[in-house]
PDB file of N, CA and C in Angstrom:
ATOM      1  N   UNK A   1       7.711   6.252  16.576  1.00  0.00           N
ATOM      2  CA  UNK A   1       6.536   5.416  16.713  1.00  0.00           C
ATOM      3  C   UNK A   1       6.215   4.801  15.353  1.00  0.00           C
ATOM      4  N   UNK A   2       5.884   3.360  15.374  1.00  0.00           N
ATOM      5  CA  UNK A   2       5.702   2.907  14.018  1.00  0.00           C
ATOM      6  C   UNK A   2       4.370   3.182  13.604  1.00  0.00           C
ATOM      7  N   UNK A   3       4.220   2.826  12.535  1.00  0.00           N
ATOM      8  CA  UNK A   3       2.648   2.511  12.079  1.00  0.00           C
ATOM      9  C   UNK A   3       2.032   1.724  11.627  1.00  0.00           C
ATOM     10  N   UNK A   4       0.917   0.981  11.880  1.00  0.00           N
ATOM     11  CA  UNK A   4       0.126  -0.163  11.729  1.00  0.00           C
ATOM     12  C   UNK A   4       0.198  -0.450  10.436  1.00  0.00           C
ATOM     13  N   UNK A   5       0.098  -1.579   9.828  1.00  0.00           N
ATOM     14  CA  UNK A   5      -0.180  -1.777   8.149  1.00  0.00           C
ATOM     15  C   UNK A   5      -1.343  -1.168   7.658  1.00  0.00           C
ATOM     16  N   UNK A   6      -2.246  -1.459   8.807  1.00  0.00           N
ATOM     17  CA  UNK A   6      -3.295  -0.695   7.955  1.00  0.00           C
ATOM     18  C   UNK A   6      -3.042   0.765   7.762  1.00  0.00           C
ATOM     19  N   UNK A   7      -2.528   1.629   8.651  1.00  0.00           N
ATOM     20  CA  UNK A   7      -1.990   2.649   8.537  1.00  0.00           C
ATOM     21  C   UNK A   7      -1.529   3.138   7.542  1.00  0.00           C
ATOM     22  N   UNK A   8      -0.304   2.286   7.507  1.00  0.00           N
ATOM     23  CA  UNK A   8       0.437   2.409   5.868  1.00  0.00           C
ATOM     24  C   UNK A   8      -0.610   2.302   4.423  1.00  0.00           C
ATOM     25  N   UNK A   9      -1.372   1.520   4.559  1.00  0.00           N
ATOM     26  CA  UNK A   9      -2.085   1.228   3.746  1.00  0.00           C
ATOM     27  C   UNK A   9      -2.383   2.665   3.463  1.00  0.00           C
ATOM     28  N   UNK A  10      -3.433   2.717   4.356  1.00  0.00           N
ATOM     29  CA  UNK A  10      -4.175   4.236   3.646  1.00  0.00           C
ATOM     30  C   UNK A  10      -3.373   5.272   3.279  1.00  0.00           C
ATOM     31  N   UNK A  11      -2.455   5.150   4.167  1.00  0.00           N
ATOM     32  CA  UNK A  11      -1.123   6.948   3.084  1.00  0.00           C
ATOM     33  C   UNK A  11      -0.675   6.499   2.218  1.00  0.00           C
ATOM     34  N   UNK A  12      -0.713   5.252   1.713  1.00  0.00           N
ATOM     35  CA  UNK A  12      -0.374   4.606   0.444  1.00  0.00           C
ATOM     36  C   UNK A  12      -1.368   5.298  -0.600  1.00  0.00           C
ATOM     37  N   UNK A  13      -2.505   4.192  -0.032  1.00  0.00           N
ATOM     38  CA  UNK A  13      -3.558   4.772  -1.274  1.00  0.00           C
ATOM     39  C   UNK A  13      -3.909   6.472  -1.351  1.00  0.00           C
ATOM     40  N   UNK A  14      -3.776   7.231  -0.271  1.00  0.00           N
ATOM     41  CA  UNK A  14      -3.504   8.585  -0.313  1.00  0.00           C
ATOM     42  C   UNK A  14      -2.304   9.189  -0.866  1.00  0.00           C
ATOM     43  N   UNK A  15      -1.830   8.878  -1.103  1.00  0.00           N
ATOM     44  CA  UNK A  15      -0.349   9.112  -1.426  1.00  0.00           C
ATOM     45  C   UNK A  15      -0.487   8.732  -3.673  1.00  0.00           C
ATOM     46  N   UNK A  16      -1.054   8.044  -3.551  1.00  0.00           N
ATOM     47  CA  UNK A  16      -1.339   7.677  -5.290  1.00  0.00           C
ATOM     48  C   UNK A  16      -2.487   7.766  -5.443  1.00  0.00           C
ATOM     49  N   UNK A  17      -3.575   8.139  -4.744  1.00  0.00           N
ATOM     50  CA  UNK A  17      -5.026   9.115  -5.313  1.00  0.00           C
ATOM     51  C   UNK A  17      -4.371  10.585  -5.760  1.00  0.00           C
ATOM     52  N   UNK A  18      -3.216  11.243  -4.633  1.00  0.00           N
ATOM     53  CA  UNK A  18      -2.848  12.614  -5.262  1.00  0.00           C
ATOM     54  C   UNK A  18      -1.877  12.937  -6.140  1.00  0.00           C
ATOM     55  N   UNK A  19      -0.794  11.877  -6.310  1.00  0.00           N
ATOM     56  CA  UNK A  19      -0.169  12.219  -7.734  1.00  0.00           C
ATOM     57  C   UNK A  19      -0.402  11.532  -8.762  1.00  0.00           C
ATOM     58  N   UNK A  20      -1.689  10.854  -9.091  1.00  0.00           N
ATOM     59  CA  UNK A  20      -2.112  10.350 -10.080  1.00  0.00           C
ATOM     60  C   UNK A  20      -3.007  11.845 -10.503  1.00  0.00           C
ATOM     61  N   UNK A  21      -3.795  12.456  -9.475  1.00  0.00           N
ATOM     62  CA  UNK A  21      -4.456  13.271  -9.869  1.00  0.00           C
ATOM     63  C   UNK A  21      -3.960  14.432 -10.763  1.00  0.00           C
ATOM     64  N   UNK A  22      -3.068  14.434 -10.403  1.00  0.00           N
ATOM     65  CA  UNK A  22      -1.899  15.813 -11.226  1.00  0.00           C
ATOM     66  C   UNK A  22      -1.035  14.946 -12.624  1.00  0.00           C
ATOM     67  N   UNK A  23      -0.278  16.172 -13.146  1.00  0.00           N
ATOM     68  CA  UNK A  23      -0.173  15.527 -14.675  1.00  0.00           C
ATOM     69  C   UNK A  23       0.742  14.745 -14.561  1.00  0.00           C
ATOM     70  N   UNK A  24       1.088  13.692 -15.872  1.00  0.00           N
ATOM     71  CA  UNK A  24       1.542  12.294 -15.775  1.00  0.00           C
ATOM     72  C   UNK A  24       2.194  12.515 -16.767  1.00  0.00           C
ATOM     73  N   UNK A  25       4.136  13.028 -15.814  1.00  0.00           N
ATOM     74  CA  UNK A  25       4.946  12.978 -16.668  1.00  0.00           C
ATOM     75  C   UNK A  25       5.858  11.917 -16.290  1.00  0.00           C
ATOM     76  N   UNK A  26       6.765  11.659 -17.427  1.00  0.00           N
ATOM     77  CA  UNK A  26       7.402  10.620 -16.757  1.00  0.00           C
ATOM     78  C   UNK A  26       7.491  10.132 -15.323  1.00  0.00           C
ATOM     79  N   UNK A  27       8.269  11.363 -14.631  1.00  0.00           N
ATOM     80  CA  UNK A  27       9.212  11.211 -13.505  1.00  0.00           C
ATOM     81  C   UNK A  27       7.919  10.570 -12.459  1.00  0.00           C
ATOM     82  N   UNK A  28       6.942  11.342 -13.110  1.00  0.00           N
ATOM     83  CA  UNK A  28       5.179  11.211 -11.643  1.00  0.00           C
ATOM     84  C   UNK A  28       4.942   9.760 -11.898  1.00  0.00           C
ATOM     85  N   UNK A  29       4.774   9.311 -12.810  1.00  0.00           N
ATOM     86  CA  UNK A  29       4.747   7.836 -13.725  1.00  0.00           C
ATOM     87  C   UNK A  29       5.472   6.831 -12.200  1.00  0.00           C
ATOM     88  N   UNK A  30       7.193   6.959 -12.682  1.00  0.00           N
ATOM     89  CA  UNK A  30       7.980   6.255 -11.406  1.00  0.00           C
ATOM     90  C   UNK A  30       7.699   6.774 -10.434  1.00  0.00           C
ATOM     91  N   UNK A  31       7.672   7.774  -9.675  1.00  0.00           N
ATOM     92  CA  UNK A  31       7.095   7.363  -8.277  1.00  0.00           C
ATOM     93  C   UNK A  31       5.520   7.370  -7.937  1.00  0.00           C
ATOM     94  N   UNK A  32       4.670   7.085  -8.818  1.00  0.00           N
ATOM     95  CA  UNK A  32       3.416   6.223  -8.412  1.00  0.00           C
ATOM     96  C   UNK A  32       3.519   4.889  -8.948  1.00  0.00           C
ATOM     97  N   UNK A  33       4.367   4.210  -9.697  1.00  0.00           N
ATOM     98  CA  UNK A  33       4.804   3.157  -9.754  1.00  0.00           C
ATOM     99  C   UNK A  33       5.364   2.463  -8.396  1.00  0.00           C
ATOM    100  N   UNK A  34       6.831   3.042  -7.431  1.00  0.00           N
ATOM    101  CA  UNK A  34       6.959   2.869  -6.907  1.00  0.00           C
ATOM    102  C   UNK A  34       6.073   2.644  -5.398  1.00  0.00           C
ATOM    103  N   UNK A  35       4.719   3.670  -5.610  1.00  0.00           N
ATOM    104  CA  UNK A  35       4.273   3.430  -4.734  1.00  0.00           C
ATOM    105  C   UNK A  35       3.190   2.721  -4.565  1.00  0.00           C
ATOM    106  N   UNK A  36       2.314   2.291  -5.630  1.00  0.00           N
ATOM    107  CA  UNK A  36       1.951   0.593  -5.565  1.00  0.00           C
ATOM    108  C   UNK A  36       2.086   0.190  -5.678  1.00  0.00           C
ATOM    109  N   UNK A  37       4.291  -0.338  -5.768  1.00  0.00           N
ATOM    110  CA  UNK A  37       4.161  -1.557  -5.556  1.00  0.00           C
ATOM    111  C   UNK A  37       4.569  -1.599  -3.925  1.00  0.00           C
ATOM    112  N   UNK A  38       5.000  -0.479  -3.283  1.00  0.00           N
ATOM    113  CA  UNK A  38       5.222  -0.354  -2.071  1.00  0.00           C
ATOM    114  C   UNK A  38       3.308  -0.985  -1.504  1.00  0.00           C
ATOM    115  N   UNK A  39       2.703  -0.297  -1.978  1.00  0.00           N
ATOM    116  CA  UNK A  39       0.736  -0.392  -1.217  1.00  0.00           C
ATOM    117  C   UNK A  39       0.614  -2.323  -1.661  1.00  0.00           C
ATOM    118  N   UNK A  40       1.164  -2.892  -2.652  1.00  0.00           N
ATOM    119  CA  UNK A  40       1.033  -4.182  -2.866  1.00  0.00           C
ATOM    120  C   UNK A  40       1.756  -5.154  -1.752  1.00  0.00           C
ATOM    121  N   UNK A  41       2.364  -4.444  -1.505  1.00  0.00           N
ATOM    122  CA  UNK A  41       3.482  -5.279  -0.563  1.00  0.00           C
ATOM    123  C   UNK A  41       2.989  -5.443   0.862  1.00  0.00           C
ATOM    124  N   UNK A  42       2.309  -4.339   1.224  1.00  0.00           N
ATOM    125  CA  UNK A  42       1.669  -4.097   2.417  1.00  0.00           C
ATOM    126  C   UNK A  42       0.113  -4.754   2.669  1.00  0.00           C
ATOM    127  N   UNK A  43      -0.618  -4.737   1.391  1.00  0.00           N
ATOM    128  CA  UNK A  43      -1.515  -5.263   1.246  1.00  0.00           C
ATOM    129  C   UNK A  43      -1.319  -6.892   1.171  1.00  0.00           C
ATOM    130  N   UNK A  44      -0.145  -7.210   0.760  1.00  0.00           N
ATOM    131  CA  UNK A  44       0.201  -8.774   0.355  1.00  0.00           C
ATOM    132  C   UNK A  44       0.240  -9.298   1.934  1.00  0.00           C
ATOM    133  N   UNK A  45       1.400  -8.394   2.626  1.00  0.00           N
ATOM    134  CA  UNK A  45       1.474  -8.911   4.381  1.00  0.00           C
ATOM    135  C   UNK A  45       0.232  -8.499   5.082  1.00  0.00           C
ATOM    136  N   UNK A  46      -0.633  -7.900   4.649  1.00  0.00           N
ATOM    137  CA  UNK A  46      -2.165  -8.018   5.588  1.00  0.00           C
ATOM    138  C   UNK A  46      -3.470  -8.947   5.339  1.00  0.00           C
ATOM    139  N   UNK A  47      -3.096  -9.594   4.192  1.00  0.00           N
ATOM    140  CA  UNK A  47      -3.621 -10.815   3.708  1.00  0.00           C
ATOM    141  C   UNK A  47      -2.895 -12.132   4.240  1.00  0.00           C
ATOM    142  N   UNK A  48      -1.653 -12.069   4.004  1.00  0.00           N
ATOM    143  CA  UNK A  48      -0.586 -13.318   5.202  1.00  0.00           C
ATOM    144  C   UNK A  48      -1.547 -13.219   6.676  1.00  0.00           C
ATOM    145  N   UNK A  49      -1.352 -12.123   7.010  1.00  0.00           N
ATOM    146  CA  UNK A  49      -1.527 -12.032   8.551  1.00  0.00           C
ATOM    147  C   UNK A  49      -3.088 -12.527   8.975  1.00  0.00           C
ATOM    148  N   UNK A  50      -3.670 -12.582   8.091  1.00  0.00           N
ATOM    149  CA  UNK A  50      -5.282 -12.856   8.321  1.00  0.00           C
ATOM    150  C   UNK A  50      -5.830 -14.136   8.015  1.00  0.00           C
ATOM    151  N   UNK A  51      -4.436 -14.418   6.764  1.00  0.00           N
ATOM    152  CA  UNK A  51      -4.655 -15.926   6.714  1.00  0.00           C
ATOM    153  C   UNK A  51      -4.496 -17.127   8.008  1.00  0.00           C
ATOM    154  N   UNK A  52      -3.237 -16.093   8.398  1.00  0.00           N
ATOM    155  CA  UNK A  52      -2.886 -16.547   9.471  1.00  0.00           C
ATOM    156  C   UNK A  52      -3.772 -16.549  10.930  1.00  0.00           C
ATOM    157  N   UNK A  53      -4.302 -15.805  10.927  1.00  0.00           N
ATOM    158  CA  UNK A  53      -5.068 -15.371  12.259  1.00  0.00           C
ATOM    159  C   UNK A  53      -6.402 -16.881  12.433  1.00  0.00           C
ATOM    160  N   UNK A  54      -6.935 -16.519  10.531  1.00  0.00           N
ATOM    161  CA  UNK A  54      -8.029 -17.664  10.649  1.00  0.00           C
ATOM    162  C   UNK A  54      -7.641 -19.230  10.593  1.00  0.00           C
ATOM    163  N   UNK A  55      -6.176 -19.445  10.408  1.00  0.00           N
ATOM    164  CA  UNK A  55      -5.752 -20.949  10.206  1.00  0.00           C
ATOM    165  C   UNK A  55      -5.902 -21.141  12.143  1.00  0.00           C
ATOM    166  N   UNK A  56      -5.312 -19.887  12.800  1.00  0.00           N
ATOM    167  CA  UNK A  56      -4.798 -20.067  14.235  1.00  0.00           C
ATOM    168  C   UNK A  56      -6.674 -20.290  15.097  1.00  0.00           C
ATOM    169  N   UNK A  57      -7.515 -19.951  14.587  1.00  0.00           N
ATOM    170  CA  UNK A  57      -8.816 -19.839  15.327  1.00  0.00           C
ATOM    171  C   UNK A  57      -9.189 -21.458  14.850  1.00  0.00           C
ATOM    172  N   UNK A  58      -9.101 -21.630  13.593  1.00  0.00           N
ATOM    173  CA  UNK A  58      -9.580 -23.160  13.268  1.00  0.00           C
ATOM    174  C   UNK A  58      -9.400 -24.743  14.142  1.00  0.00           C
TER     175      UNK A  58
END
């Protein structure tokens, strides 16, 4: 079963509220790197999609 963007969204930002919270060694560094730019990407296509929604109502 997939999951909604918004979905993703939030285990995103859950996902880098909790290893930011813990110590910041390198390796934690790259994968909370990796994972906003993964939460940017998702956030970028839920801004498309809304642009889109309000061009389609106009």
């Amino acid at each position: 079963m997939s999951r909604t963007l918004e979905e993703d969204k939030a285990i995103l930002q859950k996902k880098i509220r909790e290893a930011t919270a813990h110590n910041a060694t390198p390796e934690n560094q790259q994968q909370v790197r990796t994972l906003r730019k993964r939460l940017k990407r998702v956030q970028r296509k839920l801004r498309s999609i809304e642009r889109q929604r309000s061009r389609a109502s106009t």
